[in-house]
C-alpha atoms as a PDB file:
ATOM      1  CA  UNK A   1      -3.494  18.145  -8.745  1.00  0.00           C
ATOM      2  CA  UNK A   2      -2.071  14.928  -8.532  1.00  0.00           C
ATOM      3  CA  UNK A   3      -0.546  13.583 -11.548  1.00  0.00           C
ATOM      4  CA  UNK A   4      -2.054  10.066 -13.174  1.00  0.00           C
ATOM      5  CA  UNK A   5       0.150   6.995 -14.373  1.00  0.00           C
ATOM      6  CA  UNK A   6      -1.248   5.448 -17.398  1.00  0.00           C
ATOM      7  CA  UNK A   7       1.448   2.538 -17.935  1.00  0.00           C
ATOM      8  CA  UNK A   8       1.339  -1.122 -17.567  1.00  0.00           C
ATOM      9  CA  UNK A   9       4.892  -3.006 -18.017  1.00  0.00           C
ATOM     10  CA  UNK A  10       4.028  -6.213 -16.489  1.00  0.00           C
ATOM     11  CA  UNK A  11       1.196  -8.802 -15.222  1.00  0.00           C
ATOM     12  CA  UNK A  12       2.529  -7.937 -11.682  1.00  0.00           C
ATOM     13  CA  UNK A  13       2.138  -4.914 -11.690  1.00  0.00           C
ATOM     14  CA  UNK A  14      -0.852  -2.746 -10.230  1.00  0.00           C
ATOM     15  CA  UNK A  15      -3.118  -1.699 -12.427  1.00  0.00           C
ATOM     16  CA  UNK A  16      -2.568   2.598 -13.476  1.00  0.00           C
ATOM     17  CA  UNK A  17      -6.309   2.979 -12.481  1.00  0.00           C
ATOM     18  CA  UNK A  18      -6.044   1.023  -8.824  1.00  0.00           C
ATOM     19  CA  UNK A  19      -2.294   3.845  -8.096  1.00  0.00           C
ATOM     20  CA  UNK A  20      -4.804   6.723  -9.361  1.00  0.00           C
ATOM     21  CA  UNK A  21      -7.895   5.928  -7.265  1.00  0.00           C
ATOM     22  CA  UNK A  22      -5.455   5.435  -4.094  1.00  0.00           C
ATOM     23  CA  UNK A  23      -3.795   8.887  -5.536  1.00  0.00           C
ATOM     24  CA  UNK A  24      -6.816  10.322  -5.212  1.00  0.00           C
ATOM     25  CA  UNK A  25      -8.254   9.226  -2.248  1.00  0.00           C
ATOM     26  CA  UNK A  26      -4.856  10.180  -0.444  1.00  0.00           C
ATOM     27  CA  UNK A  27      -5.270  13.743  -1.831  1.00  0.00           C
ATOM     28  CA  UNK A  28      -8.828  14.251  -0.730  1.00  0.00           C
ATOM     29  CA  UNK A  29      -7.562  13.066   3.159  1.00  0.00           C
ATOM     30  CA  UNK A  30      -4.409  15.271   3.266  1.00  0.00           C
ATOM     31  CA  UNK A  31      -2.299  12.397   3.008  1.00  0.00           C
ATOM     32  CA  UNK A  32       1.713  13.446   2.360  1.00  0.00           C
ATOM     33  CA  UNK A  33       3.432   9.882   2.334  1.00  0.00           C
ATOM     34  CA  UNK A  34       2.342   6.338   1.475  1.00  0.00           C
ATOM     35  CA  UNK A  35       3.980   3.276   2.637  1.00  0.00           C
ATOM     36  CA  UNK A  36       4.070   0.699   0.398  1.00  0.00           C
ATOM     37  CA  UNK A  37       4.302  -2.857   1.888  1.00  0.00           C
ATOM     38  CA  UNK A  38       5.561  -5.295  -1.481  1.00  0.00           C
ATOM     39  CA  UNK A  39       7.816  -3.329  -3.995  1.00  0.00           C
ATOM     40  CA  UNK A  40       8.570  -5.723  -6.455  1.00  0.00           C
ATOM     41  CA  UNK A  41       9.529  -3.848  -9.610  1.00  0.00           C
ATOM     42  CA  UNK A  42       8.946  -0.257  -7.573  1.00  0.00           C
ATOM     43  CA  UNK A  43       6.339   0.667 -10.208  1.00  0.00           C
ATOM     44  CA  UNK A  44       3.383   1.666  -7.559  1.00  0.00           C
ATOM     45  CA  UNK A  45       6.429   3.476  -5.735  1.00  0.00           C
ATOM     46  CA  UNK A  46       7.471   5.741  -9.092  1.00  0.00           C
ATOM     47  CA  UNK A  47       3.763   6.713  -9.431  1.00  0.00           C
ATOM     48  CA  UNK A  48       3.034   7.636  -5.804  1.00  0.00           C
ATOM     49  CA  UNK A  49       6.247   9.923  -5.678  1.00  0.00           C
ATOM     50  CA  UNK A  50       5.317  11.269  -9.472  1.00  0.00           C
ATOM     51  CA  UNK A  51       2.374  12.404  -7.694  1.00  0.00           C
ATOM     52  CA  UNK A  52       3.469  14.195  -5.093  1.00  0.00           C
ATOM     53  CA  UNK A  53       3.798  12.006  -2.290  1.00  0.00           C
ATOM     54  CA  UNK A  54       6.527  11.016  -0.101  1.00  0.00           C
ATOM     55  CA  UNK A  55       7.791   7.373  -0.221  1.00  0.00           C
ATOM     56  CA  UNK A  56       8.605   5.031   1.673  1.00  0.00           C
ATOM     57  CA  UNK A  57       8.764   1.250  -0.100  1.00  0.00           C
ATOM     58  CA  UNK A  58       9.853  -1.854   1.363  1.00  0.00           C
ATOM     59  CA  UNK A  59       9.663  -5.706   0.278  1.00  0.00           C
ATOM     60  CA  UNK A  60      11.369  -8.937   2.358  1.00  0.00           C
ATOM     61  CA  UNK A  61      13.649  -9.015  -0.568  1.00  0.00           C
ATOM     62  CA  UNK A  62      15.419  -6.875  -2.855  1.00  0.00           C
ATOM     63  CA  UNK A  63      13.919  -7.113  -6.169  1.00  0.00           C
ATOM     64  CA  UNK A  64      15.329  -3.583  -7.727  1.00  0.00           C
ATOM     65  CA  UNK A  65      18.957  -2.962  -8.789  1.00  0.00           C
ATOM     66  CA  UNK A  66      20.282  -0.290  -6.748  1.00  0.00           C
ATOM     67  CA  UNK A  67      20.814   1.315 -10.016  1.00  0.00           C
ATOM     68  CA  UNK A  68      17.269   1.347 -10.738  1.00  0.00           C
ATOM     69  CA  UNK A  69      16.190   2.735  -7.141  1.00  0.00           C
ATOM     70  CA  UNK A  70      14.923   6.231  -7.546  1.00  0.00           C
ATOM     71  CA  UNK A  71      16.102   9.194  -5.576  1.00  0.00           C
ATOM     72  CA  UNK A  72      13.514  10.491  -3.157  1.00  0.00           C
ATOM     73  CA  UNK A  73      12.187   6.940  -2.531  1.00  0.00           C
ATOM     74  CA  UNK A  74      13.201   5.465   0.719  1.00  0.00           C
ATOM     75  CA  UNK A  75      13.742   1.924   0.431  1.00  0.00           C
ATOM     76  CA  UNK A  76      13.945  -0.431   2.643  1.00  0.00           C
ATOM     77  CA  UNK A  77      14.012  -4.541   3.219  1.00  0.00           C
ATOM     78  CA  UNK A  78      12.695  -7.085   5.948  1.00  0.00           C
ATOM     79  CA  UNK A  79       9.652  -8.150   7.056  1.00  0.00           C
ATOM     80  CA  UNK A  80       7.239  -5.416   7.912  1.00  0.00           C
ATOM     81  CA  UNK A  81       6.774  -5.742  12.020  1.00  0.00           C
ATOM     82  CA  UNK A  82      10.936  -5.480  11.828  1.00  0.00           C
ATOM     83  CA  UNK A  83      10.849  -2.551  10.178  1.00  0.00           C
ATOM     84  CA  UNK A  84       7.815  -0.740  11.591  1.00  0.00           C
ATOM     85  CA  UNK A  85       9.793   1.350  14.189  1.00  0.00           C
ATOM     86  CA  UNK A  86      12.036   2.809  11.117  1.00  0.00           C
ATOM     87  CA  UNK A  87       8.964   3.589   9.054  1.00  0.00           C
ATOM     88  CA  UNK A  88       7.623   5.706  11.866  1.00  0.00           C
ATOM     89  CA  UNK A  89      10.670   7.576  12.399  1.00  0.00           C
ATOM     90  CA  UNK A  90      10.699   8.542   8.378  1.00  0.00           C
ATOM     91  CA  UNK A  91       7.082   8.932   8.484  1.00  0.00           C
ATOM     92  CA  UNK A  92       7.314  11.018  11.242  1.00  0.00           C
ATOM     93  CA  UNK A  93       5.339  14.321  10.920  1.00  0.00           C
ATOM     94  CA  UNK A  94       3.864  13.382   7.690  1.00  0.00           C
ATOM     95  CA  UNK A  95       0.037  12.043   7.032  1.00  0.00           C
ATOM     96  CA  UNK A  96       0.486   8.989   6.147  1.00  0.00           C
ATOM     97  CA  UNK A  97      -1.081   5.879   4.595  1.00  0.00           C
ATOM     98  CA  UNK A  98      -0.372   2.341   3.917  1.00  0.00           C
ATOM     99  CA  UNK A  99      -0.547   0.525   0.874  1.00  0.00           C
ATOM    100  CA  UNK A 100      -0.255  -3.301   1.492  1.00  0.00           C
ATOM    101  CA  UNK A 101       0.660  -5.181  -1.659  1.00  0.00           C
ATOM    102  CA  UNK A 102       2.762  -8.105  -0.222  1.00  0.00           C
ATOM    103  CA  UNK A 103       1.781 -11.746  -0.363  1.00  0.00           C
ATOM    104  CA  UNK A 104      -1.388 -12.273  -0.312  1.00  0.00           C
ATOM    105  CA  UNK A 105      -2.206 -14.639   2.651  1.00  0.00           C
ATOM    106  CA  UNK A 106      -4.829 -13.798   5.326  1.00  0.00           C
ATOM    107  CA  UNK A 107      -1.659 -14.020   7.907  1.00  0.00           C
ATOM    108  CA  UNK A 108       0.791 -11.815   5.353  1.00  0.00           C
ATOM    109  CA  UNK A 109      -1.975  -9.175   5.340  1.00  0.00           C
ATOM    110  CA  UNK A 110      -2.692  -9.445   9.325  1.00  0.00           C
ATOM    111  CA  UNK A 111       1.175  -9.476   9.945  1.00  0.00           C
ATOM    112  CA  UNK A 112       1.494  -6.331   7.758  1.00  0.00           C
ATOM    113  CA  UNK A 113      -1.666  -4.455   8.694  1.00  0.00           C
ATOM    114  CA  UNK A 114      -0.299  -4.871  12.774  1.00  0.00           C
ATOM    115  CA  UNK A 115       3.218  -3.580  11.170  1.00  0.00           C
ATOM    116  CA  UNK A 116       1.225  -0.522   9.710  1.00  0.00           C
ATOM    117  CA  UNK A 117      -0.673   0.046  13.505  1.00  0.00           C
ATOM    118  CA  UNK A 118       2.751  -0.352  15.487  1.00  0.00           C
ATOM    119  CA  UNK A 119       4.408   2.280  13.045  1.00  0.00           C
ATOM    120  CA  UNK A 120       1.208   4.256  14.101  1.00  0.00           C
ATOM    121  CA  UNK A 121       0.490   4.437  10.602  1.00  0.00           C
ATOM    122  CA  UNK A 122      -3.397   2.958  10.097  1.00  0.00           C
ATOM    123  CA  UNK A 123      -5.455   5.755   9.867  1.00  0.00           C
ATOM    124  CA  UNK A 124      -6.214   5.079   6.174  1.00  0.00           C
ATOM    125  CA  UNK A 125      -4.634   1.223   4.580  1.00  0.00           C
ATOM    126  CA  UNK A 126      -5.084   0.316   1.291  1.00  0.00           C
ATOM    127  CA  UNK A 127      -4.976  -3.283   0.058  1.00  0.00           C
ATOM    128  CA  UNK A 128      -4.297  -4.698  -3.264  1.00  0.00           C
ATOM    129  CA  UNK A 129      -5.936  -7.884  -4.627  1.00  0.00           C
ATOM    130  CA  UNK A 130      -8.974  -7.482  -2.732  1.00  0.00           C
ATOM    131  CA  UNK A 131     -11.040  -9.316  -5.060  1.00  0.00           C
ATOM    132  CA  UNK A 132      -8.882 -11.361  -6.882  1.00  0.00           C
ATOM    133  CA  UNK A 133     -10.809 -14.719  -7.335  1.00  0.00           C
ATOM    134  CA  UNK A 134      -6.840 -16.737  -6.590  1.00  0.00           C
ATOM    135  CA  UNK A 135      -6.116 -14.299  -3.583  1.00  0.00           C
ATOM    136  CA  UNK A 136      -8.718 -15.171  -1.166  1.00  0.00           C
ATOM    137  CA  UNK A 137      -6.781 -14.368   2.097  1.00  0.00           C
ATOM    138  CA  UNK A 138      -7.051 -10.232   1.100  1.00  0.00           C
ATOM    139  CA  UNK A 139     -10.500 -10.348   1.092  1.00  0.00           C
ATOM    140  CA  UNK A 140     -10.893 -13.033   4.156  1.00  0.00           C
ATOM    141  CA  UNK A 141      -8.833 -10.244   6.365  1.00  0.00           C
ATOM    142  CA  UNK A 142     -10.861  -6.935   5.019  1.00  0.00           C
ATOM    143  CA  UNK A 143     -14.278  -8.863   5.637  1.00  0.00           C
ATOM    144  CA  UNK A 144     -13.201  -9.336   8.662  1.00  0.00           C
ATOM    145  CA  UNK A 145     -12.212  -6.234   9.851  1.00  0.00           C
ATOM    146  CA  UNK A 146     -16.140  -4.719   8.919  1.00  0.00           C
ATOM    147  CA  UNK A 147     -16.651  -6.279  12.273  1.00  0.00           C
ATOM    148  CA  UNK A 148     -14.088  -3.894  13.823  1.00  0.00           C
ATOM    149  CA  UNK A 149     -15.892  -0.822  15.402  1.00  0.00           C
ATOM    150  CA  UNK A 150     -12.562   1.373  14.920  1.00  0.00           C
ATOM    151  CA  UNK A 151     -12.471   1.352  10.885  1.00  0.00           C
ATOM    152  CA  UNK A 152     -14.639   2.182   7.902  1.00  0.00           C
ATOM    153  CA  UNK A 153     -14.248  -0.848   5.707  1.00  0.00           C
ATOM    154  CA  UNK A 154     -14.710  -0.837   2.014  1.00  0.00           C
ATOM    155  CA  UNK A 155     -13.765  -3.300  -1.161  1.00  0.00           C
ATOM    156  CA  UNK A 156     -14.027  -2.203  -4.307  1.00  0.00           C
ATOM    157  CA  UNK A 157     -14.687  -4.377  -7.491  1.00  0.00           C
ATOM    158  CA  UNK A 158     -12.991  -3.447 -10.438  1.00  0.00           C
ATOM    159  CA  UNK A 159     -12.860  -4.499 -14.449  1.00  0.00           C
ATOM    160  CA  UNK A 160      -9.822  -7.121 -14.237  1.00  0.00           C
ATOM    161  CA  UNK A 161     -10.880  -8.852 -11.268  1.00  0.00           C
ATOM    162  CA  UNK A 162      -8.250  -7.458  -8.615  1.00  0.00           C
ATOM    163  CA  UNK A 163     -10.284  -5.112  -6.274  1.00  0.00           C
ATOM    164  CA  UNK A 164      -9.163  -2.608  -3.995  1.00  0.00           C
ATOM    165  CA  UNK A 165      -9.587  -2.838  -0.231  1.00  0.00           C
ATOM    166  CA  UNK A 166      -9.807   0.106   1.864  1.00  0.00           C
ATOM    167  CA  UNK A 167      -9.644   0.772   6.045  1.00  0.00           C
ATOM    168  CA  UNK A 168     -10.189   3.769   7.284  1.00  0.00           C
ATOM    169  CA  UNK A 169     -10.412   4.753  10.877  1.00  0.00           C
ATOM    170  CA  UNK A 170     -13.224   6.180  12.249  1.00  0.00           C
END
């Protein structure tokens, strides 16, 4: 059983409930390693890998101290598409899904969800801010993907107005 985070250190940061749902949903489809696309503070990161999942994080700038990286987490910076080729090859083997948290924009969420297909690595993509009344471009790309006949689309309302986005290929 997957194990739940319950702690909030920062208005940044995803809420606990958002990293459990996507915990959970990963668990139900076999998934064994998450890509996170936006690390910031790493705190999604710590929670994936508490429960169980292998981790790969990476941001277009370095955000954490090397001293507070934590072992067992791969890290990595640069845009996504330029590092889509090394996520495959440390993804490789492993179920895997995609959780894009970067910057918000229609094209930051189109430019990371093609990163996430050239790793091979869009069976199941999970986006943050998918409701979030200031973050429009999220939800512009999701709606737009309901018209694509190769994914399950799905955004999910929650209590502080951030939503989570889900793709899922059929």
């Amino acid at each position: 059983m997957a194990k739940k985070n319950n702690s909030v250190k920062h208005v940044w940061q995803t809420n606990p409930a958002i990293i459990n749902a996507i915990i959970s949903i990963c668990e139900i489809n076999g998934i064994t390693c998450i890509w996170e696309i936006g690390t910031f503070q790493g705190e999604s990161s710590k929670a994936f890998k508490e429960a169980g999942l292998k981790v790969i994080t990476s941001d277009i700038e370095a955000h954490l101290k090397e001293a507070d990286r934590i072992e067992g987490i791969e890290y990595l910076i640069g845009n996504s598409p330029d590092i889509a080729a090394k996520v495959a090859e440390f993804a490789k083997g492993e179920k895997t899904a995609v959780f894009i948290d970067g910057d918000h924009s229609y094209e930051g969420c189109s430019i990371d969800f093609k990163a996430a297909e050239i790793a091979g690595l869009n069976g199941l993509v999970f986006f943050h801010d998918a409701y979030h009344d200031d973050l429009l471009g999220v939800n512009q790309f999701i709606n737009e993907q309901t018209k694509n006949p190769h994914y399950y689309t799905l955004i999910l309302p929650t209590l502080d107005n951030t939503g989570l986005g889900i793709l899922k290929r059929k």
